[in-house]
Protein backbone atom coordinates (compact mmCIF):
# COMPACT_ATOMS: atom_id res chain seq x y z
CA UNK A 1 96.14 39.74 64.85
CA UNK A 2 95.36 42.96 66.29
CA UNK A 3 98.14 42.78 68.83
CA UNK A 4 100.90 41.69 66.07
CA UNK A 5 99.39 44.88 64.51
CA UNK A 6 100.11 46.90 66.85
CA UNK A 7 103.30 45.73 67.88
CA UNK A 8 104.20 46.71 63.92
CA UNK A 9 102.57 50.12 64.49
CA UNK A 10 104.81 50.47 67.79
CA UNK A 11 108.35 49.17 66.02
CA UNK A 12 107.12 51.51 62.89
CA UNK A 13 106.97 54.29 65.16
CA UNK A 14 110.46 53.87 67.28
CA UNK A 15 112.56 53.24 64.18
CA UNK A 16 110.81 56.19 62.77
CA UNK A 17 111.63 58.24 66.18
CA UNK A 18 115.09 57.21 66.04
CA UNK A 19 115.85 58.56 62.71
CA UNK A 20 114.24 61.88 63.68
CA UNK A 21 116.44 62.44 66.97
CA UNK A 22 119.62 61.18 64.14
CA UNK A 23 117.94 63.57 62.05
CA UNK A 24 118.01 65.94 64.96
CA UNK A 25 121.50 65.15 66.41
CA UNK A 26 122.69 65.96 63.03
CA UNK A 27 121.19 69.17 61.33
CA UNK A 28 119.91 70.89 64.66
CA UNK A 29 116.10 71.14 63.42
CA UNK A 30 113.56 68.89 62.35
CA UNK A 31 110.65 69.59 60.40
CA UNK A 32 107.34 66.53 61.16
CA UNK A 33 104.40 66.77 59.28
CA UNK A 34 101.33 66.18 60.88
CA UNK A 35 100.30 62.53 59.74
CA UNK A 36 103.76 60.64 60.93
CA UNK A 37 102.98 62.93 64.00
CA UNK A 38 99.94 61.31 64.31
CA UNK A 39 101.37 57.74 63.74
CA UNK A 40 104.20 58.80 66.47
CA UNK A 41 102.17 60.23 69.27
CA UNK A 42 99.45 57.44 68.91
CA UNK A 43 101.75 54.76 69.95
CA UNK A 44 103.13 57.49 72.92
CA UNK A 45 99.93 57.09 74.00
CA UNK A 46 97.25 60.05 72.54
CA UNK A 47 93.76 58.71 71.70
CA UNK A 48 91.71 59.02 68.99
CA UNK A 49 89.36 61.14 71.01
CA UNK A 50 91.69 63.10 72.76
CA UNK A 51 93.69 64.23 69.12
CA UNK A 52 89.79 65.34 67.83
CA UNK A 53 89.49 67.34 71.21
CA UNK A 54 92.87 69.05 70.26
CA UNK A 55 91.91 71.11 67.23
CA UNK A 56 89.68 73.20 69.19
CA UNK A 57 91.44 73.67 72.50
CA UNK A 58 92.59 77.16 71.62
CA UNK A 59 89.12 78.29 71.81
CA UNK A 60 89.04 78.71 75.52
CA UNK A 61 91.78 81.30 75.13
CA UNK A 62 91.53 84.44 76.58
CA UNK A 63 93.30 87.64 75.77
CA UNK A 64 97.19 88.19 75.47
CA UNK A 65 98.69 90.97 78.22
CA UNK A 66 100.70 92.75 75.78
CA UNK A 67 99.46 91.70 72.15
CA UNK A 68 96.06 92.84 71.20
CA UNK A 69 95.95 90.39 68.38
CA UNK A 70 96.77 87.35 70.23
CA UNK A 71 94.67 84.75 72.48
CA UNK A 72 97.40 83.10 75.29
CA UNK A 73 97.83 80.78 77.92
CA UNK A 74 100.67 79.72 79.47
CA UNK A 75 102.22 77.12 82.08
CA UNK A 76 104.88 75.67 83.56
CA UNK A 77 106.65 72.24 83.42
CA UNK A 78 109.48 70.34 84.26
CA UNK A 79 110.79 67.48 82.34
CA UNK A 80 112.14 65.75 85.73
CA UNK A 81 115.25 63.63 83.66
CA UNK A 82 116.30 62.52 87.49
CA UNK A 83 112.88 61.14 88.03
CA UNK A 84 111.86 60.37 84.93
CA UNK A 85 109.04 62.22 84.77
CA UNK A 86 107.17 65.64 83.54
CA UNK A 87 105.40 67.59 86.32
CA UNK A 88 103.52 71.34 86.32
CA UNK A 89 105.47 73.62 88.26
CA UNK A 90 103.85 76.91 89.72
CA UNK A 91 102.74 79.40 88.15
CA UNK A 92 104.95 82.25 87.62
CA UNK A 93 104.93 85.39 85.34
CA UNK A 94 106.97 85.62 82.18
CA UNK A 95 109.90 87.56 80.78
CA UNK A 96 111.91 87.49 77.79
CA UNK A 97 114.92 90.36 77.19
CA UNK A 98 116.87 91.45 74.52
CA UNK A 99 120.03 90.03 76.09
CA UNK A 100 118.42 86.60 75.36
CA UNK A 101 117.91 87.89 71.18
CA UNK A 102 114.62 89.33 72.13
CA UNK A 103 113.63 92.72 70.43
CA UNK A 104 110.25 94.27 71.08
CA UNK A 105 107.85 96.86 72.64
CA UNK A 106 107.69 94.73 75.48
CA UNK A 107 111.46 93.10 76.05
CA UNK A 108 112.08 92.69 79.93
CA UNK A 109 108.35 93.48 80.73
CA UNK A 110 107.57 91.27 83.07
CA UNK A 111 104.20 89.46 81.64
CA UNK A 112 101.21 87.41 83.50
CA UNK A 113 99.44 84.79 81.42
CA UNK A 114 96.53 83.09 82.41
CA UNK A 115 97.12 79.92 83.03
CA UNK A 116 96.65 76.54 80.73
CA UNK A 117 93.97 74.76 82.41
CA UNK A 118 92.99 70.97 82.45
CA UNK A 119 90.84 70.75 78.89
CA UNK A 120 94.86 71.11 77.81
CA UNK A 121 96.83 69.85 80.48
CA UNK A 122 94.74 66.45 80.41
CA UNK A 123 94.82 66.14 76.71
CA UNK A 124 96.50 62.86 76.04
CA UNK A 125 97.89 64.30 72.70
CA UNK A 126 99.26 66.76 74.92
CA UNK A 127 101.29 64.09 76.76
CA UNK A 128 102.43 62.48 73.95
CA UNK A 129 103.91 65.62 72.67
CA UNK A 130 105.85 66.11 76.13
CA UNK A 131 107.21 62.65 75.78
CA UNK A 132 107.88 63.66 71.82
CA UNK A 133 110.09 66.10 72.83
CA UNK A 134 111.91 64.61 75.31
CA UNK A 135 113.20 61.51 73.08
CA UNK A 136 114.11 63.66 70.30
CA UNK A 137 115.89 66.58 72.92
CA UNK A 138 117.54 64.57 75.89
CA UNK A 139 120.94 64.04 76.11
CA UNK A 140 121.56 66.13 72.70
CA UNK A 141 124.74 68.55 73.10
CA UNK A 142 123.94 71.38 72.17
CA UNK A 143 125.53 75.33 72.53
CA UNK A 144 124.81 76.93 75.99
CA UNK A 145 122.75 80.33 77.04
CA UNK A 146 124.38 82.09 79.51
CA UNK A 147 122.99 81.85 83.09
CA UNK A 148 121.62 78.89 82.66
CA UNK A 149 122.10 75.66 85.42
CA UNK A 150 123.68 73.62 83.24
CA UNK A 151 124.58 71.20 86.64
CA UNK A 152 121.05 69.84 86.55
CA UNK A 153 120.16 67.13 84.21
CA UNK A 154 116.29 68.67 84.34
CA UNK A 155 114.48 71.57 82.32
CA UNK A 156 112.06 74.01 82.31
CA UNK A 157 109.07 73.95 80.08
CA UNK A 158 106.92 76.93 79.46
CA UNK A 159 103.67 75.90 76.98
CA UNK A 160 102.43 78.23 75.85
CA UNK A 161 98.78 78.24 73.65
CA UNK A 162 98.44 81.16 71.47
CA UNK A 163 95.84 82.05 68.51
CA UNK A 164 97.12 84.98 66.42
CA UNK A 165 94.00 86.67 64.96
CA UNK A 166 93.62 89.10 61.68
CA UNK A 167 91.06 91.09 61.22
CA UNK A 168 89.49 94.31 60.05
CA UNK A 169 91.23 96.22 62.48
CA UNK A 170 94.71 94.14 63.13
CA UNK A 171 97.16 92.29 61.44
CA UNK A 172 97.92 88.84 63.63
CA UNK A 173 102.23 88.62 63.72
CA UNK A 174 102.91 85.29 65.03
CA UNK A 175 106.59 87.06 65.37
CA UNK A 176 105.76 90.73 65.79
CA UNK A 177 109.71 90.78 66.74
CA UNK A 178 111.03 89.99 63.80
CA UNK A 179 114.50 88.07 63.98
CA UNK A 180 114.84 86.82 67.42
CA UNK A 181 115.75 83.86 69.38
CA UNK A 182 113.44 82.30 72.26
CA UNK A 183 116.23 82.56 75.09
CA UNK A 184 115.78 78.85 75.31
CA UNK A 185 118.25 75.79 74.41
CA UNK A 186 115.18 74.21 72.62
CA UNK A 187 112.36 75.63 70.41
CA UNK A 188 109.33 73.39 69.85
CA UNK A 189 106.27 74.56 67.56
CA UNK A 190 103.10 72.58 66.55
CA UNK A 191 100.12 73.66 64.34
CA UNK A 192 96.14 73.17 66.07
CA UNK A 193 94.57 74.54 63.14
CA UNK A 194 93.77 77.75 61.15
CA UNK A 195 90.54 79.52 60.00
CA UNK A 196 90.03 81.43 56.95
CA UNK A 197 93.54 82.06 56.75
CA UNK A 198 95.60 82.26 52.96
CA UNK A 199 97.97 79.92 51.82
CA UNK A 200 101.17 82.09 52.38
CA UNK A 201 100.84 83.18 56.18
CA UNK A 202 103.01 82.16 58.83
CA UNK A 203 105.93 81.22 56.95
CA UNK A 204 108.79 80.29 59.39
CA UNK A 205 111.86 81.46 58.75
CA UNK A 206 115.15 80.07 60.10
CA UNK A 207 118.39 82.22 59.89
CA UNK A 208 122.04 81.95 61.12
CA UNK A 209 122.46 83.30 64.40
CA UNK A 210 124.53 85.80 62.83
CA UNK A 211 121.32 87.44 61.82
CA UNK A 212 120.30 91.20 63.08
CA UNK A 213 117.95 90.93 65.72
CA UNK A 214 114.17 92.58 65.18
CA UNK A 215 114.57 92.75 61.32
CA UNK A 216 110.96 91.88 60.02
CA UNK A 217 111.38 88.47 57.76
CA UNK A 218 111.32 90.02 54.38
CA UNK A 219 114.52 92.02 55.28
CA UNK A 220 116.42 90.06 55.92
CA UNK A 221 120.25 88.60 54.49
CA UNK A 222 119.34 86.22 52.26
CA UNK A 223 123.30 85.14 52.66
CA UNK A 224 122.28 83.97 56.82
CA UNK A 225 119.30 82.30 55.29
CA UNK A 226 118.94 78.53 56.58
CA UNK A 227 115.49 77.36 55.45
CA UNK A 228 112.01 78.10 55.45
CA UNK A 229 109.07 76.25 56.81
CA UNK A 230 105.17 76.41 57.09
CA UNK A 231 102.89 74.85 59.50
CA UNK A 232 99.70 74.07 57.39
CA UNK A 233 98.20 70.48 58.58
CA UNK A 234 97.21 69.72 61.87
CA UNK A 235 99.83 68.95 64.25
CA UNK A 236 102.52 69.72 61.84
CA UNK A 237 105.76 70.11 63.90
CA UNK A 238 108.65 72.49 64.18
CA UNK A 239 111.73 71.66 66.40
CA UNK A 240 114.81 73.40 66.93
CA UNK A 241 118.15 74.47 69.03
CA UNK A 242 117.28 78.02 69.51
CA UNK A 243 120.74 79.43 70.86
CA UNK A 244 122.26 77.91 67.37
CA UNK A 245 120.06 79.87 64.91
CA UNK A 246 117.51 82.26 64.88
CA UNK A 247 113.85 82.93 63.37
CA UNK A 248 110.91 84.64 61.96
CA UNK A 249 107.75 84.58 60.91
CA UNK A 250 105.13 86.20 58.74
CA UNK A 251 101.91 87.42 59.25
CA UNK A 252 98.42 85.97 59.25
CA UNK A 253 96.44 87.31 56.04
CA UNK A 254 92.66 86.73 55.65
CA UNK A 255 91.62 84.93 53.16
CA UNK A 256 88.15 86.93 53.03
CA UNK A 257 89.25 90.12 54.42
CA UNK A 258 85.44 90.33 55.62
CA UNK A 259 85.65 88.23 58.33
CA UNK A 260 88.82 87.19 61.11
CA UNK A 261 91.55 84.63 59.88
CA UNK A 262 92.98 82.25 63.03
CA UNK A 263 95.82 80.72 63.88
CA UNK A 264 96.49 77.65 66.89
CA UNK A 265 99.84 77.17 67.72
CA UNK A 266 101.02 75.25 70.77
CA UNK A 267 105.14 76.31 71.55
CA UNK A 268 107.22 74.45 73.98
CA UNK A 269 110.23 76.59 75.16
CA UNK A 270 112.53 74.16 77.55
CA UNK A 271 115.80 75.61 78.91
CA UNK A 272 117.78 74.51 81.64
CA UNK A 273 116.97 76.49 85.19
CA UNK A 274 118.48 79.83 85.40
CA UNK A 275 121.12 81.27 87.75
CA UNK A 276 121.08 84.36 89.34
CA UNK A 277 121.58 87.89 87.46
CA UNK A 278 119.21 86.35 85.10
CA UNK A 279 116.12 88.62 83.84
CA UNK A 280 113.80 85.38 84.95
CA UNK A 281 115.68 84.56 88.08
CA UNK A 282 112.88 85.60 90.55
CA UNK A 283 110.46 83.81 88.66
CA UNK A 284 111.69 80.30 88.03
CA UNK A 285 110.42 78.42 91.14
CA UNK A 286 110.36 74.24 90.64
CA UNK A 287 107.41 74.18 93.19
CA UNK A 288 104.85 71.45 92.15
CA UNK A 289 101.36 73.27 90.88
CA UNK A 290 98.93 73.00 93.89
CA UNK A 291 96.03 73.47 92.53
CA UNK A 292 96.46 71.87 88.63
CA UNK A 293 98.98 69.34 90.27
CA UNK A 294 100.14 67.04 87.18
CA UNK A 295 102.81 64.17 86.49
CA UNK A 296 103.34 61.58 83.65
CA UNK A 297 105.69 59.08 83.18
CA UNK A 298 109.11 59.84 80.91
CA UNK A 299 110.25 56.40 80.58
């Protein structure tokens, strides 16, 4: 009984997965809330204990290098289509430019995360989100970046872990850069968890690319206006093609402005390698990781 069970709970899940990447295929951006998430990355694999441990990963975070409200970690993966497999790449520093729809203090700075360590990178929900993404994403067309390998049937993965934090002194901006793009081909967001944090922050807003860069989310053309979503329940998921629209975000607000209102994201940005005469071109090695050395299966 259990195993006919299951084996409902598994077809349940791929017919549900197929209508998402249709869904996808179709309209560019799906929206999952965080129960069929649940149901979904279960059967890919993430344990019970393993999707508890995840709500309180982000509190091993340590501070941003540019963003004194934000907690960050960062690393590197490739979804290895040839080999059918995801493996962590080395680490390398970070840069996003305003050629790539990215306006802010620090465009083209050339930032150094610490790195995600193995609480994260051994998370089975973890995995399953990797493998969530890849269903839904691979062999998707989907409108190019320049200098970007599109030769290569692999990608680039940078996770990155953030906690946006309010508090007496600071207003947390999930999107301090107002209308931007990633500089990715696709956008992936999903929701840890939130404390003491009101019912209307971090609204995501998704506009057509025709959009002005760096507006803040409340100015903007209500004409370009595509859609509007908020990450609330636990693993709630946001995915997108980022070089077909843009987005923003608003702030975190305290509930009780007394004490600090929190926000745990996790964001996958995957692009294709990049060529040279890219900003990121020094700093997009495919090395394995030597010291956090990882691989899972794809297929």
């Amino acid at each position: 009984m259990a195993i006919q069970h299951m084996n409902e709970e598994t077809g349940a899940a791929v017919a549900d997965l197929i209508h998402l990447r249709e869904e996808f295929i179709k309209t560019r951006l799906i929206f999952v809330k965080g129960d069929r998430m649940i149901r979904i990355l279960k059967v890919l694999g993430a344990t019970d204990a393993d999707l508890d441990a995840m709500r309180t990963v982000s509190n091993s975070l340590r501070d941003d290098p540019t963003l004194p409200f934000r907690k960050s970690k960062n690393g590197r993966f490739c979804f290895d289509f040839e080999q059918s497999k995801l493996r962590r790449l080395e680490f390398q520093p970070f840069a996003l430019s305003e050629e790539e729809d990215f306006v802010r203090h620090d465009s083209g700075q050339i930032r150094r995360f610490r790195e995600i360590d193995e609480d994260l990178q051994g998370n089975t929900t973890l995995h399953a989100l990797f493998i969530f993404k890849a269903l839904i994403f691979h062999g998707v067309s989907f409108k190019q970046r320049p200098k970007l390998n599109y030769e290569t049937e692999n990608f680039i993965c940078t996770l990155f872990n953030l906690r946006t934090v309010t508090n007496k002194d600071l207003i947390g901006e999930p999107a301090l850069e107002g209308v931007h793009s990633d500089g990715v081909d696709f956008t992936m967001t999903t929701y840890l968890g939130s404390e003491n944090m009101t019912s209307d922050s971090a609204e995501t807003f998704i506009h057509d690319i025709r959009e002005q860069n760096a507006l803040r989310w409340n100015q903007t053309n209500p004409e370009y206006s595509l859609g509007r979503y908020q990450h609330r329940d636990y693993l709630d998921t946001l995915l997108f093609v980022d070089h077909e629209k843009k987005h923003s975000i608003s702030p975190v607000y305290a509930l009780d402005p007394k004490h600090p209102a929190t926000r745990d994201v996790l964001i996958f940005f995957t692009r294709k390698p990049v060529v040279e005469g890219h900003i990121s071109h020094p700093y997009d090695s495919l090395n394995p990781h030597q010291s956090l050395p990882f691989e899972i299966p794809l297929a």
